[in-house]
Protein backbone atom coordinates (compact mmCIF):
# COMPACT_ATOMS: atom_id res chain seq x y z
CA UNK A 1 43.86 -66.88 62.95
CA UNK A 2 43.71 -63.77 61.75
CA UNK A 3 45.36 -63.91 58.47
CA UNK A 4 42.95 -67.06 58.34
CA UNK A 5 39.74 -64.42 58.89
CA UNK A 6 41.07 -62.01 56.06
CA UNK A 7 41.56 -64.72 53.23
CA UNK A 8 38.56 -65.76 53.55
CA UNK A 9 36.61 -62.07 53.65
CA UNK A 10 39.20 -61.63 50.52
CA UNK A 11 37.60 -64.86 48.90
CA UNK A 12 33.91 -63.67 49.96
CA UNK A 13 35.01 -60.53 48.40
CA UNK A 14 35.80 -61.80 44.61
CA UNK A 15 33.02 -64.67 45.14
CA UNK A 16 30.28 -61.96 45.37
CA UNK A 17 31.32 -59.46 42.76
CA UNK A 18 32.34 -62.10 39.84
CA UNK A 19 28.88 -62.71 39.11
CA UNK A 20 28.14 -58.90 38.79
CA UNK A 21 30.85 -58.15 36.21
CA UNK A 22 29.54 -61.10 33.91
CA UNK A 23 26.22 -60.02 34.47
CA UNK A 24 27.19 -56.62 33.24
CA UNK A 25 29.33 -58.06 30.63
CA UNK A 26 26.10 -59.75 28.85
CA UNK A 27 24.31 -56.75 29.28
CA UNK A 28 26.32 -55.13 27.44
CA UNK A 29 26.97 -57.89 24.73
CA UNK A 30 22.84 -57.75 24.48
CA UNK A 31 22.79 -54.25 23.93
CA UNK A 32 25.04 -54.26 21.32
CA UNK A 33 23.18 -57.08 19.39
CA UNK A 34 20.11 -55.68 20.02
CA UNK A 35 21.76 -52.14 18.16
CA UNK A 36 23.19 -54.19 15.95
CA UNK A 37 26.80 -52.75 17.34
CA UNK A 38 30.02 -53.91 15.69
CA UNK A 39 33.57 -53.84 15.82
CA UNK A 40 34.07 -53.11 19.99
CA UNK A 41 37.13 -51.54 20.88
CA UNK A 42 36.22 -50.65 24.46
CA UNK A 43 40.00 -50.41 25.36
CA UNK A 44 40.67 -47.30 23.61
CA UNK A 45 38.64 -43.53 25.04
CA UNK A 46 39.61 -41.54 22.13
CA UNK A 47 37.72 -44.16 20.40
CA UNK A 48 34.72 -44.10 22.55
CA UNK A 49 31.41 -41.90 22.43
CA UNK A 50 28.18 -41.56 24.11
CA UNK A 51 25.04 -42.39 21.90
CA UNK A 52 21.52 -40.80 22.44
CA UNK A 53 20.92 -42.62 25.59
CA UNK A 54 23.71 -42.04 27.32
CA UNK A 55 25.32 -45.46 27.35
CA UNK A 56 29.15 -45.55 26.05
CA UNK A 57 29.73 -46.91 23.01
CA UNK A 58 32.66 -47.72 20.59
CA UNK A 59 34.00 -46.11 17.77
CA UNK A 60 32.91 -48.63 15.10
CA UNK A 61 29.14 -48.64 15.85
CA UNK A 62 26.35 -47.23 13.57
CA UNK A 63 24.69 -44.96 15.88
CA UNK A 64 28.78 -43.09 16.08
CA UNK A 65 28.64 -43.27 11.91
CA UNK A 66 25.18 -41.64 11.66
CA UNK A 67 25.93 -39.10 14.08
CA UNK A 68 29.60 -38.21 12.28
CA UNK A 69 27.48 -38.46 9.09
CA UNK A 70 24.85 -35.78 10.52
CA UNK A 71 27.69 -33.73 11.74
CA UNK A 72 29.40 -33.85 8.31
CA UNK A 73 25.83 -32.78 6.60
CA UNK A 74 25.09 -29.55 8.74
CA UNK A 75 29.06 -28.73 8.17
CA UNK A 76 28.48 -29.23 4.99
CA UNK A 77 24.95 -27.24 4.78
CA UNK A 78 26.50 -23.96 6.72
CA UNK A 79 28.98 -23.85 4.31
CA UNK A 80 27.17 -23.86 1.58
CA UNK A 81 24.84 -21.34 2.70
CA UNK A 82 28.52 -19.27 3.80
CA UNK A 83 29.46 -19.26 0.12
CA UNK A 84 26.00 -18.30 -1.41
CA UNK A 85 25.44 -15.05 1.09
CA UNK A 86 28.64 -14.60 0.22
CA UNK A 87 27.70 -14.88 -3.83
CA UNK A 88 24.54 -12.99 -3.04
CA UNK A 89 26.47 -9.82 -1.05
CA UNK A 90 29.00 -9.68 -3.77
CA UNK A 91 26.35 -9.39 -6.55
CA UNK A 92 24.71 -6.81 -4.60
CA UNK A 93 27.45 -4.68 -4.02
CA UNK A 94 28.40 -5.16 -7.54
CA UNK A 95 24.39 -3.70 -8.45
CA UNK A 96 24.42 -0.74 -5.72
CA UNK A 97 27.43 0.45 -7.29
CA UNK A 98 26.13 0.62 -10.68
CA UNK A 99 23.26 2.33 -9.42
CA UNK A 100 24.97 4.77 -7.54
CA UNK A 101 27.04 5.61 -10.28
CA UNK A 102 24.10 6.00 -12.71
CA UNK A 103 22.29 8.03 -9.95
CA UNK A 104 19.31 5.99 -9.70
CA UNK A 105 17.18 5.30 -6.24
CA UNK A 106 15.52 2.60 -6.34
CA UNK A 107 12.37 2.42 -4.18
CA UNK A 108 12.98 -0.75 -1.91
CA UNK A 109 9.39 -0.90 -1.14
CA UNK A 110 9.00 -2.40 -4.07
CA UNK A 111 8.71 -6.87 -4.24
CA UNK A 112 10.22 -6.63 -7.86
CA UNK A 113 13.39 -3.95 -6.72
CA UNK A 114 13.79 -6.46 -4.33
CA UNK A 115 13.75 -9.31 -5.62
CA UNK A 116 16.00 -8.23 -8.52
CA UNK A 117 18.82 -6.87 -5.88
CA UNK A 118 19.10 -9.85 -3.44
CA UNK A 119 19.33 -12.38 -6.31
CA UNK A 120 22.43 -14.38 -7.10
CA UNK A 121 22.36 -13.19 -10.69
CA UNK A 122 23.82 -10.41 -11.73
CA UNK A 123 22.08 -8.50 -14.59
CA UNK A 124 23.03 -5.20 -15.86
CA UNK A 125 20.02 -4.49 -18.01
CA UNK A 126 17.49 -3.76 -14.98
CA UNK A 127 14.63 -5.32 -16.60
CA UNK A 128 12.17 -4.07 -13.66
CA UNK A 129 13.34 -1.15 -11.68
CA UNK A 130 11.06 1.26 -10.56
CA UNK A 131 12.72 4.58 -9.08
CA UNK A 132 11.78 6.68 -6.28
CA UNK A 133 10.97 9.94 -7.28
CA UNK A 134 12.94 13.30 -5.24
CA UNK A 135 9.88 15.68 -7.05
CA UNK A 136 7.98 17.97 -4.64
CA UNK A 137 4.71 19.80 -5.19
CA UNK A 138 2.18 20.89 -3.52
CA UNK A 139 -1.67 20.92 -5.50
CA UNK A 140 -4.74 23.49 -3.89
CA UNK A 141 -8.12 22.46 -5.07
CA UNK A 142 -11.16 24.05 -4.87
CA UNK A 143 -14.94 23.04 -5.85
CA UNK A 144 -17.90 25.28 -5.41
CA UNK A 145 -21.40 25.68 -7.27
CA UNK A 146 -21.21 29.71 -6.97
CA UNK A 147 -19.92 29.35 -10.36
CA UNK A 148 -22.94 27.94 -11.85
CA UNK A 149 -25.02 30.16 -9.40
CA UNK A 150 -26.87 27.02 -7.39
CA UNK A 151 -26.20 26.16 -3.55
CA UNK A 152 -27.15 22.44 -3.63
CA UNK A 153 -25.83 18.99 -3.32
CA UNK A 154 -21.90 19.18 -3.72
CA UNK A 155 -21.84 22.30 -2.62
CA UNK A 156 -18.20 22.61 -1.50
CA UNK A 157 -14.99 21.34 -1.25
CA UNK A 158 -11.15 21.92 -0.33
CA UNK A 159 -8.43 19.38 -1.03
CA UNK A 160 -4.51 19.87 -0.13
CA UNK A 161 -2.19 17.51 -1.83
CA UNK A 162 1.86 16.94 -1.19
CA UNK A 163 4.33 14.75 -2.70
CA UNK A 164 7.71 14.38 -1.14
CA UNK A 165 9.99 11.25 -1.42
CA UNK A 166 9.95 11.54 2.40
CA UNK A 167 6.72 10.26 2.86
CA UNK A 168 7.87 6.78 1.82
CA UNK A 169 9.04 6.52 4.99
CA UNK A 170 5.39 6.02 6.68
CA UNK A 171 4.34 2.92 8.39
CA UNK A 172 0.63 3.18 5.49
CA UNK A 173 3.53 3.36 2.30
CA UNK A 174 3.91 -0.20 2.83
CA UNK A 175 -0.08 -0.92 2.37
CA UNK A 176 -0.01 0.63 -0.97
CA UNK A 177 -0.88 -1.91 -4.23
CA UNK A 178 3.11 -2.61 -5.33
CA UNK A 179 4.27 -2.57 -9.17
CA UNK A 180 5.50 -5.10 -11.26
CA UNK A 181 6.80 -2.99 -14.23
CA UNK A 182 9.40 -0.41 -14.50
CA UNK A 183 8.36 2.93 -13.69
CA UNK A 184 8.77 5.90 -10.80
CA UNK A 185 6.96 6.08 -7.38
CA UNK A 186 5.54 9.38 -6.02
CA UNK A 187 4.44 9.25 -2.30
CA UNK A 188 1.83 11.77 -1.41
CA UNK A 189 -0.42 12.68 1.35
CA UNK A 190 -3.82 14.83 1.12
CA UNK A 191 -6.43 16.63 3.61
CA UNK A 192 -9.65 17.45 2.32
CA UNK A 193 -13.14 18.62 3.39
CA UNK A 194 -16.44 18.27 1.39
CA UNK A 195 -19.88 19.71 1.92
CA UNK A 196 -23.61 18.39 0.32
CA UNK A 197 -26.73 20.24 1.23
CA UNK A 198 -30.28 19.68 -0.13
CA UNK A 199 -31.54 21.38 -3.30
CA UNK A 200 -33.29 24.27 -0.69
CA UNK A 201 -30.98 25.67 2.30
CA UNK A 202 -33.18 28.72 2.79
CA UNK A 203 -35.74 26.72 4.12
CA UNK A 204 -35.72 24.69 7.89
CA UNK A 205 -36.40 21.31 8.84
CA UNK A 206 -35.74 17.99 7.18
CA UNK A 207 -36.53 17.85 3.22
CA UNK A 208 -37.84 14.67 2.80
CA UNK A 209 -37.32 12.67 -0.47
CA UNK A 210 -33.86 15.46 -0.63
CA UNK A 211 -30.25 14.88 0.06
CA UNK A 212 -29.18 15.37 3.86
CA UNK A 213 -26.95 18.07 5.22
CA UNK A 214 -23.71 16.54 5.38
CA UNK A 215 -19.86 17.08 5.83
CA UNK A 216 -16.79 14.72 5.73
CA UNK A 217 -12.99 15.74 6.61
CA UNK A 218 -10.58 13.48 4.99
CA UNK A 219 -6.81 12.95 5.68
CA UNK A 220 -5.10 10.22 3.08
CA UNK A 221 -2.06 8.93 1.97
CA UNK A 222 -1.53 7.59 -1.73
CA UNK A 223 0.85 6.05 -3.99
CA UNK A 224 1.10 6.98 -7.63
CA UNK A 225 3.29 4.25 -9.89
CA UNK A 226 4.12 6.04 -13.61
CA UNK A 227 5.35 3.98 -16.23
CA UNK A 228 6.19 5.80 -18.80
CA UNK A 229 7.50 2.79 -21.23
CA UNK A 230 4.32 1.31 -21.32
CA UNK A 231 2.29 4.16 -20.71
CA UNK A 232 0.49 3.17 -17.68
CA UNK A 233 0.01 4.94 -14.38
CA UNK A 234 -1.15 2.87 -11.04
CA UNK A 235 -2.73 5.01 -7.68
CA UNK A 236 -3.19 3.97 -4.67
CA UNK A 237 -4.74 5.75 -1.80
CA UNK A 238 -5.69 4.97 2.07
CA UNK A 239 -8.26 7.04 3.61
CA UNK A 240 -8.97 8.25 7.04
CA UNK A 241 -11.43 10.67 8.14
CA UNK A 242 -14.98 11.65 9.91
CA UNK A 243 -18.52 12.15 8.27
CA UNK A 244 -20.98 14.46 10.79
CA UNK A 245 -20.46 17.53 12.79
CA UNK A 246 -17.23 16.77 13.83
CA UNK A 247 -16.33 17.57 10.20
CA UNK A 248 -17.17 21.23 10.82
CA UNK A 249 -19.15 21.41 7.58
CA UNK A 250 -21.96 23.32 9.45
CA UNK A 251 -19.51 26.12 10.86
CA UNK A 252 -17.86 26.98 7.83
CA UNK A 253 -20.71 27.29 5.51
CA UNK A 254 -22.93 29.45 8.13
CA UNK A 255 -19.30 31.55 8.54
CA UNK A 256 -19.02 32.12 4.78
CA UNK A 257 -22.90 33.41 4.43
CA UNK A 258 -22.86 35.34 7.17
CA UNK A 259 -19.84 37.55 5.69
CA UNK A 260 -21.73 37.84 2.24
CA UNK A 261 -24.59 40.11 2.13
CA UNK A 262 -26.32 38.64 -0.91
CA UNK A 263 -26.42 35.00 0.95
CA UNK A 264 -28.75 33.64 3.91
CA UNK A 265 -28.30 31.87 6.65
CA UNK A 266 -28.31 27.95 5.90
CA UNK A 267 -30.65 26.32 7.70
CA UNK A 268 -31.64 22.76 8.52
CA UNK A 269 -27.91 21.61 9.58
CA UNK A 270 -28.94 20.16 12.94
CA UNK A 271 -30.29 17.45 11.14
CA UNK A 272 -27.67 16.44 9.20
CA UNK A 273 -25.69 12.72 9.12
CA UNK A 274 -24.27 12.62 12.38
CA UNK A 275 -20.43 11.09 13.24
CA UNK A 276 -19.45 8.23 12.00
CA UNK A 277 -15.76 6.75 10.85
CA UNK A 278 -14.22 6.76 7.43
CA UNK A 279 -12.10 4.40 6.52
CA UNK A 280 -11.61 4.15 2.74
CA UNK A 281 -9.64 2.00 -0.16
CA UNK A 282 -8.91 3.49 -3.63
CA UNK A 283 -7.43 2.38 -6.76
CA UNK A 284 -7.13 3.98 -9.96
CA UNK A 285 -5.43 2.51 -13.17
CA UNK A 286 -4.85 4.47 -16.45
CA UNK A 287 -3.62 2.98 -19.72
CA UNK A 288 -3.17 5.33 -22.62
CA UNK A 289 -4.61 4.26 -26.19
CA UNK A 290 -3.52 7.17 -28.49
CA UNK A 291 -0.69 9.46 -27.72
CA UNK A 292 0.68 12.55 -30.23
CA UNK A 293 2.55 15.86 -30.16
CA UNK A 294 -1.03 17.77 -30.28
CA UNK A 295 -3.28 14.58 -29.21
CA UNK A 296 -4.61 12.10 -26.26
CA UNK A 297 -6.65 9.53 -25.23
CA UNK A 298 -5.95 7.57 -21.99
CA UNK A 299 -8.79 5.10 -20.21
CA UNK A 300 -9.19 4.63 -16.74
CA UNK A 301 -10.21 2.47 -14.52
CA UNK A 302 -11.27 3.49 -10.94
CA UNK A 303 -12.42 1.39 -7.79
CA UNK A 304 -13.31 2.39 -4.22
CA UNK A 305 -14.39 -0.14 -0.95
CA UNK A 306 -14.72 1.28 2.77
CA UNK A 307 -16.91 3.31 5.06
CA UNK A 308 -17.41 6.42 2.69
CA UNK A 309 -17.71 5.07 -0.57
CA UNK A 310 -18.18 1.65 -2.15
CA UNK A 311 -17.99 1.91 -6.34
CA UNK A 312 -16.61 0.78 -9.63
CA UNK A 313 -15.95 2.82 -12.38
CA UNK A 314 -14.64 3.23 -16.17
CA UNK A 315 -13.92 5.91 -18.57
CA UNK A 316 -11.26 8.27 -20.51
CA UNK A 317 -9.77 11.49 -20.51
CA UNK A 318 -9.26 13.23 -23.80
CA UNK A 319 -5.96 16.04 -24.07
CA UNK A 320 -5.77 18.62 -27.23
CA UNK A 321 -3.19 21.30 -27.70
CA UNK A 322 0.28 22.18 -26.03
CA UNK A 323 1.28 19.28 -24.34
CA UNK A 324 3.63 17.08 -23.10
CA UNK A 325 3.07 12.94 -22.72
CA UNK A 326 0.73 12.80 -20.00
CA UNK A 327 2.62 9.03 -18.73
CA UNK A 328 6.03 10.97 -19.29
CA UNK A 329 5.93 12.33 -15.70
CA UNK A 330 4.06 13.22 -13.11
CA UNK A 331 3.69 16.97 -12.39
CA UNK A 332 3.38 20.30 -14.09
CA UNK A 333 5.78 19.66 -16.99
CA UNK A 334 8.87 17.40 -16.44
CA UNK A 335 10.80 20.42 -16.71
CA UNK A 336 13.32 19.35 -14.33
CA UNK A 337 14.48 16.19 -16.37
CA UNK A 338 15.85 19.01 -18.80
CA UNK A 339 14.50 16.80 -21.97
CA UNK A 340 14.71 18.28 -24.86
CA UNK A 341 11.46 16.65 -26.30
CA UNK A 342 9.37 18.69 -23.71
CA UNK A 343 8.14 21.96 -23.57
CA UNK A 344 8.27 24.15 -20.76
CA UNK A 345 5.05 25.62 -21.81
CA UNK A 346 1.83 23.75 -21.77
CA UNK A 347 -1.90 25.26 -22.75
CA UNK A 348 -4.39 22.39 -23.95
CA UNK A 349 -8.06 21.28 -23.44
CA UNK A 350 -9.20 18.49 -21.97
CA UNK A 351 -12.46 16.41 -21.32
CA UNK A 352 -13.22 13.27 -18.93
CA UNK A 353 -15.96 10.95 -19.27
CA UNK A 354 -16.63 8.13 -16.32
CA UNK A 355 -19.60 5.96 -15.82
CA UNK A 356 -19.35 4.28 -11.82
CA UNK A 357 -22.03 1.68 -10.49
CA UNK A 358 -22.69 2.61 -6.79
CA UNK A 359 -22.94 0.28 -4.06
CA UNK A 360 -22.73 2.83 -1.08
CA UNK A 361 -22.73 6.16 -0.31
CA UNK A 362 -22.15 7.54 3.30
CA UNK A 363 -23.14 11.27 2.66
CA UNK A 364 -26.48 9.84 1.46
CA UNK A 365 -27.05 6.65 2.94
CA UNK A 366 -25.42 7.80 6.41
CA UNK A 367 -22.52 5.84 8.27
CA UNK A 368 -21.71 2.31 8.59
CA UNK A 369 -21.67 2.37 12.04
CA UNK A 370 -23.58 5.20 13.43
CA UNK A 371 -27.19 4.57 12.77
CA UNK A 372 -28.45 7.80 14.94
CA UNK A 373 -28.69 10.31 12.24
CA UNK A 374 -32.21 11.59 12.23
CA UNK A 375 -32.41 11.92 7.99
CA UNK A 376 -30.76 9.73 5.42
CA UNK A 377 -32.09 7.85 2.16
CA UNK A 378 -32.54 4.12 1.96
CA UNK A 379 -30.24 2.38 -0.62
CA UNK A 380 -33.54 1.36 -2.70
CA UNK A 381 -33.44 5.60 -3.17
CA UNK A 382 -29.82 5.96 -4.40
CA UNK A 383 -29.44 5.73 -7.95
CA UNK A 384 -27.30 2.77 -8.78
CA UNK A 385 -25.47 3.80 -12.10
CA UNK A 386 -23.95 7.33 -11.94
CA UNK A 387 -22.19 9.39 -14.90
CA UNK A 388 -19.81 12.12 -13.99
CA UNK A 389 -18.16 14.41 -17.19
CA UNK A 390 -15.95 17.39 -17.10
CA UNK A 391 -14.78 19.96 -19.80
CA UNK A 392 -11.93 21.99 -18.64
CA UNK A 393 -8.32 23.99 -19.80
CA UNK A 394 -4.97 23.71 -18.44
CA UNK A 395 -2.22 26.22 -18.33
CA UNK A 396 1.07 25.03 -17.19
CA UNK A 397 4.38 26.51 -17.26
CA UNK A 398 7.90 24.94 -15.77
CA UNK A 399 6.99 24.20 -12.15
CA UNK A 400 3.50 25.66 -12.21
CA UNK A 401 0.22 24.63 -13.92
CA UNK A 402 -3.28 26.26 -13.19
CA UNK A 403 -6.87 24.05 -14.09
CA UNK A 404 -10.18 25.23 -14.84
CA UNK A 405 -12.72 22.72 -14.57
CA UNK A 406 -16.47 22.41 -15.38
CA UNK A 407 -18.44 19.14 -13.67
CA UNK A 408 -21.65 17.82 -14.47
CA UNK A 409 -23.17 14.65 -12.38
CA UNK A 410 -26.10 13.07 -12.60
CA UNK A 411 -29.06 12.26 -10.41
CA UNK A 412 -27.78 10.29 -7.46
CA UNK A 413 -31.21 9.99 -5.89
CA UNK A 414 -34.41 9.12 -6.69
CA UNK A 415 -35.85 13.00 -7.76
CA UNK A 416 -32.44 14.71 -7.60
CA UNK A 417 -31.54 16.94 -10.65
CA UNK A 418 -28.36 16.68 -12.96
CA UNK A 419 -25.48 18.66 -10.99
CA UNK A 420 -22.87 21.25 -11.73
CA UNK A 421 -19.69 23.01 -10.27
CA UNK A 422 -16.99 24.60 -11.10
CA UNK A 423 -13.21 23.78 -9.98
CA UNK A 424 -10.15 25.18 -9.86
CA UNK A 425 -6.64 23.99 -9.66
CA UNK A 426 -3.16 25.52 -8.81
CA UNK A 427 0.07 22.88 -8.84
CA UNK A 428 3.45 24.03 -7.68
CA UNK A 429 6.59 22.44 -7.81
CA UNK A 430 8.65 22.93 -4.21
């Protein structure tokens, strides 16, 4: 009886799970149809994979060729891209070492320096390179109409430049306008403050239909690209300051008539532009037309957008005597390239000549964002069209050079009267 009992559950057993297996068996004869599946070889593991659903499947079907096939492609990819870093590092080893052993520093700030050193193709004739300069000099400026006996207008200024190949290394060298040509770099930096007054200081209260007290303190950063080949020169500078009291215009000028007996107190400087942000964009390009041992003539180009000054400008500079080629360097007299061709001595003339349309002017018009100033002039009152000319002579000797300069502007305002000062210049080579 009871080997009778456990056939039968045996035969219940097999009854009920036959029907599964076939069942499964078609499903998985519809699934391959339906993938279009061939060759099955279920049998075998190493033969078997999982496709992108999860389901096993054997080693002849599509969906294991395609995925072999993709594998094959990445390899394939990867080791192509292997072999042409690999191309790529060689070449630029190869190119550092020739310009280490030519002494050359390239300035990698540069798109075109770039581009030329991480390219697959090596090429020893550097058709673009544009150096980093290792010059350092420091330039003191100084403006003032006590030459030309007048207190009016521009009235004052003090400007502190320095070049170092250091300076490169700030975050604002990268928003300089880059180079395409083959040239040097200088990096520089500058602080300045300026000072305008109306035409009468002796005399309190606001001057209507005069320019307004005011005072700006400037600290900038600027790029200067010299190509000598082509004679060409390319600056850039970024400006950041403050126009109103804050510039301590008001202070210094009461401080430096109050010490000399034979000047008054200034008065009327509580009304002047009050504080506002400067934030400024300059470019200046300079292309030279004739160049000689005795003579010059370069053009220029100049542009300005930003919180202090919006312009346009053109004109040229004319050189006559002692000198050396004004695109050959930048400095006092290229005396450290020990050229032959160059004299350590410099003495020579020179006159500028630039005509700039105006569109704004934040020491007459007051600041872009700061409309509390109690005295400015309305933009229909600022002259448009503007010509500024100087006649000056340069001494210059190994790493120093000395400038004396005579302005002369033209009415800015409605009513204002042509403008002169006097500047000097003292350049030293560090």
């Amino acid at each position: 009886m009871k080997k009778s009992l456990l056939f039968f559950l045996i035969l219940l057993f097999f009854v009920k799970c036959t029907p599964d297996e076939e069942k499964n068996a078609s499903d998985q004869e519809s699934f391959m149809k339906k993938n279009h599946i061939a060759n099955p070889n279920p049998g075998t593991k190493e033969n078997e994979s999982l496709s992108s659903n999860g389901k096993t499947l054997p080693e002849g079907s599509v969906l294991i060729k395609r995925s072999r096939l993709r594998k094959k492609e990445r390899i394939d990819l990867q080791s192509n891209e292997i072999q042409s870093t690999r191309i790529i590092d060689s070449t630029l080893y190869k190119k550092l070492n020739i310009l280490r052993n030519a002494d050359i520093d390239l300035d990698l700030s540069e798109p075109v320096n770039k581009a030329y050193l991480f390219s697959p193709v090596e090429n020893q004739g550097f058709p673009s390179m544009i150096q980093l300069s290792h010059d350092r000099s420091l330039k003191i400026s100084f403006d003032n109409d006590i030459f030309d006996n007048t207190d009016r207008y521009y009235t004052n200024g003090v400007r502190f430049d320095f070049i170092s190949p250091f300076l490169k290394q700030s975050p604002l060298a990268s928003l300089m306008v880059p180079y395409w040509g083959k040239g040097i770099n200088y990096y520089g930096i500058w602080i300045g403050q300026n000072m305008y007054t109306p035409s009468v200081t002796k005399i309190g209260g606001i001057h209507y239909g005069d320019r307004p007290y005011s005072a700006t303190l400037v600290l900038g950063t600027f790029k200067i690209s010299n190509d000598a080949g082509k004679k060409f020169r390319q600056t850039s500078e970024l400006d950041l300051g403050i126009i109103g009291p804050s510039a301590f215009g008001d202070f210094l000028q009461k401080t430096v008539h109050s010490n000399l007996p034979t000047n008054s107190e200034p008065l009327g400087w509580e009304y002047q532009i009050q504080n506002d942000l400067i934030l400024n964009y300059n470019l200046t390009y300079e292309k030279g037309l004739i160049s000689s041992r005795w003579v010059e003539l370069n053009a220029n180009a100049t542009g300005a957008l930003g919180t202090l000054y919006t312009n346009m400008g053109a004109g040229f500079q004319f050189r006559a005597g002692l000198i050396n080629p004004y695109f050959g360097s930048y400095g006092c007299s290229n005396s450290k390239a020990h050229n032959k061709e160059y004299s350590k001595f410099q003495i020579y003339a020179f006159l500028t000549s630039l005509g700039r349309l105006v569109g704004y002017d934040a020491t007459l018009e007051g600041g872009l964002f700061n409309k509390s100033s109690i005295y400015t002039l309305t933009r229909k009152e600022v002259s448009p069209l503007t010509y500024q000319g100087s006649l000056g002579i340069t001494l210059a000797y190994e790493g120093f050079k000395i400038d004396f300069e005579q302005f002369l502007l033209s009415p800015e305002f409605h009513g204002c009267a042509w403008h002169k000062w006097g500047h000097i210049g003292l350049t030293i080579e560090i």
